[in-house]
C-alpha atoms as a PDB file:
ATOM      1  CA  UNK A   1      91.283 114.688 101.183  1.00  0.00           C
ATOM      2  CA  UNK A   2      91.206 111.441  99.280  1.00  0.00           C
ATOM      3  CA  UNK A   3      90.541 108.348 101.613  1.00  0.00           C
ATOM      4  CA  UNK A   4      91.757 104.656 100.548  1.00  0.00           C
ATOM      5  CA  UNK A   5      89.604 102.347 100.957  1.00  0.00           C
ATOM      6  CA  UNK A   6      91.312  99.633 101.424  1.00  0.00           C
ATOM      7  CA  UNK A   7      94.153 101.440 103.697  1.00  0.00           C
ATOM      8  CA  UNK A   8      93.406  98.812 106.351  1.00  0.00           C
ATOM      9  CA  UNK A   9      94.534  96.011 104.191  1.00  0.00           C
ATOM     10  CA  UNK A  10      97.456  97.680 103.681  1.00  0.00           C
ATOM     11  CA  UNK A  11      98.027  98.730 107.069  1.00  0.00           C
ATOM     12  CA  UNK A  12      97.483  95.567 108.370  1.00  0.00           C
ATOM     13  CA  UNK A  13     100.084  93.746 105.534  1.00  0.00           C
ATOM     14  CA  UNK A  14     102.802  96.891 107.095  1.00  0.00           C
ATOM     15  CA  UNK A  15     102.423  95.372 110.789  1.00  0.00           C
ATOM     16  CA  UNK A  16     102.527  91.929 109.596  1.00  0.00           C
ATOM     17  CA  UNK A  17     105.960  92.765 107.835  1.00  0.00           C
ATOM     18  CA  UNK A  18     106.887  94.036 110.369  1.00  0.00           C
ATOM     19  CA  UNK A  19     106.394  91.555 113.350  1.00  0.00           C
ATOM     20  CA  UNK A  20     107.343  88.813 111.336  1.00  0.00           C
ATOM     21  CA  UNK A  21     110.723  90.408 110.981  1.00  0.00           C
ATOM     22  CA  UNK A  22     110.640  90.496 115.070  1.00  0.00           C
ATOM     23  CA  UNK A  23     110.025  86.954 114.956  1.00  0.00           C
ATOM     24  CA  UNK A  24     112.915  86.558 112.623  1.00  0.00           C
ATOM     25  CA  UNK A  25     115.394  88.158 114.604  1.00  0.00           C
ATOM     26  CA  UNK A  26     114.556  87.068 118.030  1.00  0.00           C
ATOM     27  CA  UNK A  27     114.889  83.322 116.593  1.00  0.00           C
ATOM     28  CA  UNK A  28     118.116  84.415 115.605  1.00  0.00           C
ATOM     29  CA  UNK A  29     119.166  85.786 118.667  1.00  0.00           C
ATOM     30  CA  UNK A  30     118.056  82.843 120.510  1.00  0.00           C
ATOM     31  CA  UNK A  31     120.046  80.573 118.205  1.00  0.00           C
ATOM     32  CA  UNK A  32     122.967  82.421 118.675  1.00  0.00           C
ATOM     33  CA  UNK A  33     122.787  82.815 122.478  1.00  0.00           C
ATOM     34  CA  UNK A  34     125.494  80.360 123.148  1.00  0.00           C
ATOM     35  CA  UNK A  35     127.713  81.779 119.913  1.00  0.00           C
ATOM     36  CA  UNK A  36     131.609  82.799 121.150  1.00  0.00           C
ATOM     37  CA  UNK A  37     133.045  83.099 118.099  1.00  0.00           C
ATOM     38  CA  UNK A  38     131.720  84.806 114.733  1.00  0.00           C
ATOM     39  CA  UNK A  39     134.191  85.758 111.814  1.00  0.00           C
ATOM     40  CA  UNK A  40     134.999  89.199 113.338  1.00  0.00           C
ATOM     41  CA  UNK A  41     136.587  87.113 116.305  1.00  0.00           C
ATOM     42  CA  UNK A  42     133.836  88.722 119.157  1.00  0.00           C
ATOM     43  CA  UNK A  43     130.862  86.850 120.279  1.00  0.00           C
ATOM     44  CA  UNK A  44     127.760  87.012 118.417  1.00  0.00           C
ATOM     45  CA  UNK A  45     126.106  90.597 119.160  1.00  0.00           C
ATOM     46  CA  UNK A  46     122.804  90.707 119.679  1.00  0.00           C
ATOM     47  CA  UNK A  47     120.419  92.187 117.173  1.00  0.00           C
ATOM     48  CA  UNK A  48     117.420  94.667 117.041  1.00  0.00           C
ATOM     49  CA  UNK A  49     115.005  95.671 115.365  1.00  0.00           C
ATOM     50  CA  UNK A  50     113.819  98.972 115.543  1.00  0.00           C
ATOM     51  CA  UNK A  51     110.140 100.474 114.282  1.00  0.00           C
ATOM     52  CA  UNK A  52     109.592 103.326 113.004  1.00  0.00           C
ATOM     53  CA  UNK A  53     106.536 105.198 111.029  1.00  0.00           C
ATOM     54  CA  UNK A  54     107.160 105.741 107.654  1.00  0.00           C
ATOM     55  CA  UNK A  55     104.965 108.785 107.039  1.00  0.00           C
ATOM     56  CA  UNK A  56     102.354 109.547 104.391  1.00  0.00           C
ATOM     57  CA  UNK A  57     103.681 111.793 102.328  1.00  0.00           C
ATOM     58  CA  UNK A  58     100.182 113.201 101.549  1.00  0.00           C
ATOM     59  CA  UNK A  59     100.045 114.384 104.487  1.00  0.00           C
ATOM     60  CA  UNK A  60     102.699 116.268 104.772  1.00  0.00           C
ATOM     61  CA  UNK A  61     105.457 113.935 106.147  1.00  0.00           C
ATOM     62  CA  UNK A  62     103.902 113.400 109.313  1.00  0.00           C
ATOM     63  CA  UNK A  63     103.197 117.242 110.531  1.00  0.00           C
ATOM     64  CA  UNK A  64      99.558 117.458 110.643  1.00  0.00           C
ATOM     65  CA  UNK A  65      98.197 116.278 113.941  1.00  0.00           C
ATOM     66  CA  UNK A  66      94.991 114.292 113.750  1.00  0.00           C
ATOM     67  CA  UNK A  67      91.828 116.278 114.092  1.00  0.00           C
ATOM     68  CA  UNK A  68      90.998 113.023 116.941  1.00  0.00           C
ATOM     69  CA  UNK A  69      94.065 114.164 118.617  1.00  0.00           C
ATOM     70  CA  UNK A  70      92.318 117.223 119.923  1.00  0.00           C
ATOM     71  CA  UNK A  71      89.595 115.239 121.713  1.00  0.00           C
ATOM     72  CA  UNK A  72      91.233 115.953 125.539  1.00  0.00           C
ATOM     73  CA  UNK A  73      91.963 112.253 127.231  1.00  0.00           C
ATOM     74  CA  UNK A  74      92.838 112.085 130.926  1.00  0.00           C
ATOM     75  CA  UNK A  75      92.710 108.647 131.726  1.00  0.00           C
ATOM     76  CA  UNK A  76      96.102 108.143 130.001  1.00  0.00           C
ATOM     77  CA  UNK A  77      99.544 109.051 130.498  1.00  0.00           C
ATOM     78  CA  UNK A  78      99.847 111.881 127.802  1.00  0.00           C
ATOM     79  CA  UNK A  79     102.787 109.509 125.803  1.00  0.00           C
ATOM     80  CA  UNK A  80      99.739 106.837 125.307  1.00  0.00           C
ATOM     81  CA  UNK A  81      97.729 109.798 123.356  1.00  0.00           C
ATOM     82  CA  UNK A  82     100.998 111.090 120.760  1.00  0.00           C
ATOM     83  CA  UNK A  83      99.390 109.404 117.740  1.00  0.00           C
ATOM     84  CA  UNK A  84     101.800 111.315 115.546  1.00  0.00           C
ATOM     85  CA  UNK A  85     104.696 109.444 117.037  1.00  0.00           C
ATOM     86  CA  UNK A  86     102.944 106.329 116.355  1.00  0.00           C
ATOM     87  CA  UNK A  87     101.796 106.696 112.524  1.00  0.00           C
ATOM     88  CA  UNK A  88     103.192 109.334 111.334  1.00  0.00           C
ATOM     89  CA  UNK A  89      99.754 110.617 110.694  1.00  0.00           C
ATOM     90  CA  UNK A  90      95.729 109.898 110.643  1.00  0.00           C
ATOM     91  CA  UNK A  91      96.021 106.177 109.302  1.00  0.00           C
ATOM     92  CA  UNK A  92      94.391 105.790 105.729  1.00  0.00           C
ATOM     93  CA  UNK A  93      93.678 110.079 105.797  1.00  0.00           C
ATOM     94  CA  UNK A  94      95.041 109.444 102.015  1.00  0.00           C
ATOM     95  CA  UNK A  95      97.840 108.902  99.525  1.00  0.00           C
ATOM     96  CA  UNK A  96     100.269 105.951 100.617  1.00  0.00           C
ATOM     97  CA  UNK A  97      98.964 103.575 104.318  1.00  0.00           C
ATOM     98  CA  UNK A  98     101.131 104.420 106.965  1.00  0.00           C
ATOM     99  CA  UNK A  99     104.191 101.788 106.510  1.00  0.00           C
ATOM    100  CA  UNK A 100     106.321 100.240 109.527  1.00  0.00           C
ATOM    101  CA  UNK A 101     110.029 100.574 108.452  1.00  0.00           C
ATOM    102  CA  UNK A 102     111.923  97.793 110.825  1.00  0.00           C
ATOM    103  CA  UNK A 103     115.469  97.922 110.480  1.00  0.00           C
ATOM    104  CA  UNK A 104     117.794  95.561 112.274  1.00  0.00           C
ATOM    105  CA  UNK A 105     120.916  97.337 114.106  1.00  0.00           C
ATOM    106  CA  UNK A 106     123.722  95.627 116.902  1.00  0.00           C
ATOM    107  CA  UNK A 107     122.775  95.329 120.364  1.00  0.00           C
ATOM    108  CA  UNK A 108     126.191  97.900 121.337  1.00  0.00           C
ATOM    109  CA  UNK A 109     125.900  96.712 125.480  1.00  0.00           C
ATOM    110  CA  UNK A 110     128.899  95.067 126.715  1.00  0.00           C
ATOM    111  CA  UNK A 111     129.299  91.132 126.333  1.00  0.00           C
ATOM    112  CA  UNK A 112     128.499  89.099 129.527  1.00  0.00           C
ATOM    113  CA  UNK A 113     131.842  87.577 131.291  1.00  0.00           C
ATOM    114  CA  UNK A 114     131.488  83.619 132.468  1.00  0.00           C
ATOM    115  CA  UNK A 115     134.348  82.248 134.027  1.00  0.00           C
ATOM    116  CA  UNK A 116     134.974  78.483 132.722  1.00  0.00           C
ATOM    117  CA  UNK A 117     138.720  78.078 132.012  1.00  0.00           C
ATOM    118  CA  UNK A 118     137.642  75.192 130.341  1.00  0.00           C
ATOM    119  CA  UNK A 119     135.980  76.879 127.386  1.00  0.00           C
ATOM    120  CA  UNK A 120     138.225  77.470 124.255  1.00  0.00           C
ATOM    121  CA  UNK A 121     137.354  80.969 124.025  1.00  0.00           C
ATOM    122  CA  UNK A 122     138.493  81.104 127.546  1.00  0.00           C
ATOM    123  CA  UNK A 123     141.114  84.068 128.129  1.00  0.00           C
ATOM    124  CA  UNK A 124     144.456  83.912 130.265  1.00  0.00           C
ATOM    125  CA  UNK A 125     142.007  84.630 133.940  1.00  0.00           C
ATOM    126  CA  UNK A 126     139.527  81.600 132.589  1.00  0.00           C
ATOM    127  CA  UNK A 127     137.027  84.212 131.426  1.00  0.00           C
ATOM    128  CA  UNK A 128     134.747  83.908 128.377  1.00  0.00           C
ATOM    129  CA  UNK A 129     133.058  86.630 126.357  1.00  0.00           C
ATOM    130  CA  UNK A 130     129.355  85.618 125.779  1.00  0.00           C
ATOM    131  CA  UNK A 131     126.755  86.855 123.525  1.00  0.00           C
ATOM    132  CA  UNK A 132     125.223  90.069 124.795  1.00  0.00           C
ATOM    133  CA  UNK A 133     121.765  87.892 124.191  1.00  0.00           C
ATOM    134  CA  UNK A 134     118.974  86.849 127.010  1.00  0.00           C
ATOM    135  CA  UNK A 135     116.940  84.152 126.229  1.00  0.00           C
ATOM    136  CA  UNK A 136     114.476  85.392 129.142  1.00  0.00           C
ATOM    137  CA  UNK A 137     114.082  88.861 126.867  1.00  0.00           C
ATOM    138  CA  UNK A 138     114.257  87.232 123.561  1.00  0.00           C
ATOM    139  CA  UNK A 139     111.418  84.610 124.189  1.00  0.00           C
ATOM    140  CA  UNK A 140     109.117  88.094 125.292  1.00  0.00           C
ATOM    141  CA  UNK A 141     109.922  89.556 122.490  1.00  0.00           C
ATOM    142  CA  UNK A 142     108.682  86.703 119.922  1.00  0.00           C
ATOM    143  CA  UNK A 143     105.526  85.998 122.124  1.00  0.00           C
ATOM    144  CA  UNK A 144     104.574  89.364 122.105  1.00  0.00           C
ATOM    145  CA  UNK A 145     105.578  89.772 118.073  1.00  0.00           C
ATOM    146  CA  UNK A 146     103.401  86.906 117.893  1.00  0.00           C
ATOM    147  CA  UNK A 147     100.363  88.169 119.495  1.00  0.00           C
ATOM    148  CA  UNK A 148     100.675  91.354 117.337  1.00  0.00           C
ATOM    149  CA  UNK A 149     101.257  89.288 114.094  1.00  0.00           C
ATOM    150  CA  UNK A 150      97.515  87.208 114.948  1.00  0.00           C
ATOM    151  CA  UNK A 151      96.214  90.594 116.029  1.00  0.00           C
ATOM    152  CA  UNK A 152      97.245  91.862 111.907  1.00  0.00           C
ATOM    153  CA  UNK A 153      95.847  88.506 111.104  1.00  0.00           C
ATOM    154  CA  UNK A 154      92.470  89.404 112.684  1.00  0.00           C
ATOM    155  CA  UNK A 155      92.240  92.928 111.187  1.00  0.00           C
ATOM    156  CA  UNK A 156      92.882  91.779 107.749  1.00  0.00           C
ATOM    157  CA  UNK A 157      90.135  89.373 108.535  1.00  0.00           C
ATOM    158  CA  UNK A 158      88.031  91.729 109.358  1.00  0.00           C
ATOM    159  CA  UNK A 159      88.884  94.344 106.058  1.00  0.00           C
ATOM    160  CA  UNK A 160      88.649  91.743 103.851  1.00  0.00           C
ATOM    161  CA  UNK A 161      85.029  90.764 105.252  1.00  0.00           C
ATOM    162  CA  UNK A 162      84.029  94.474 105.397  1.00  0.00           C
ATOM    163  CA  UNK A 163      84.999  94.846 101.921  1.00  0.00           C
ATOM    164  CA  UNK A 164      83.598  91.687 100.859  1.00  0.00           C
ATOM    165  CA  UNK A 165      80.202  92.768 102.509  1.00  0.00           C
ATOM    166  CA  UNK A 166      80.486  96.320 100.472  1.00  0.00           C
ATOM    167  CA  UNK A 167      80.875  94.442  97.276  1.00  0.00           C
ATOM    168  CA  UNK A 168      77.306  93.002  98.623  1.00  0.00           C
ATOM    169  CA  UNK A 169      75.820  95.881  98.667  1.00  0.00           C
ATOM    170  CA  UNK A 170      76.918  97.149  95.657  1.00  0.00           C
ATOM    171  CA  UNK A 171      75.730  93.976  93.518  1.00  0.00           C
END
């Protein structure tokens, strides 16, 4: 089994891709929150984006469980301990990091009704279709995107000083 090592660098560059395109997104969906018309003629529909592991193909696609995974845990609920959901496989156990695909579908819930007759979108009954979008939901989703993109900060940090202390070592 070949180990990178410098999977954590890589790692951490997949989770910083990928909450900055949370960030992205939820900015969008804020600035659209008020957004009646788009060129289709609906409301603006909010956005998503979805994670998932991209696995390490080394590894067999994501079927081997992680020899860690064995250890038996009973402090947790058992979907806390499914580490193969979460990476696909043992992170840096080889080949390609674990990568964080995000891809951005439409929010498909039903638009919110607001009666003001005195809207332009307004139907006949005074009703407007608004954005699916909440700006209560939204603004959790970028602080917490946040948090995780200075927690990716952090580890890269911390890889690049490990490294950089190796090199040390090595001189």
């Amino acid at each position: 089994m070949k180990i990178r090592y410098l999977s954590g660098l890589d790692i951490s560059g997949s989770g910083l891709h990928a909450q900055r395109r949370q960030m992205d997104v939820s900015a969008e969906n804020l600035a659209n929150v008020h957004t009646t018309r788009t060129e289709s003629g609906d409301p603006y529909r909010r956005q998503v984006v979805t994670f998932e592991a991209v696995a390490d193909a080394e590894a067999g696609g994501g079927a081997r469980i992680p020899d860690y995974e064995q250890a038996p845990v009973v402090t947790t609920h058992s979907a806390h301990r499914d580490i193969q959901a979460v990476f696909g496989s043992r992170p840096g156990a080889g080949g390609d990091p674990p990568q964080v695909g995000a891809e951005v579908v439409a929010d498909e819930s039903e638009f919110l009704l607001v009666h003001d007759p005195a809207h332009p979108d307004a139907d006949a009954e005074g009703n407007v279709r608004m954005p699916n979008v909440d700006s209560a939901q939204e603004l959790v989703l970028l602080m917490v995107a946040a948090r995780a993109y200075e927690a990716n900060v952090a580890a890269l940090g911390a890889a690049k000083t490990m490294a950089d202390a190796a090199l040390d070592l090595a001189r």
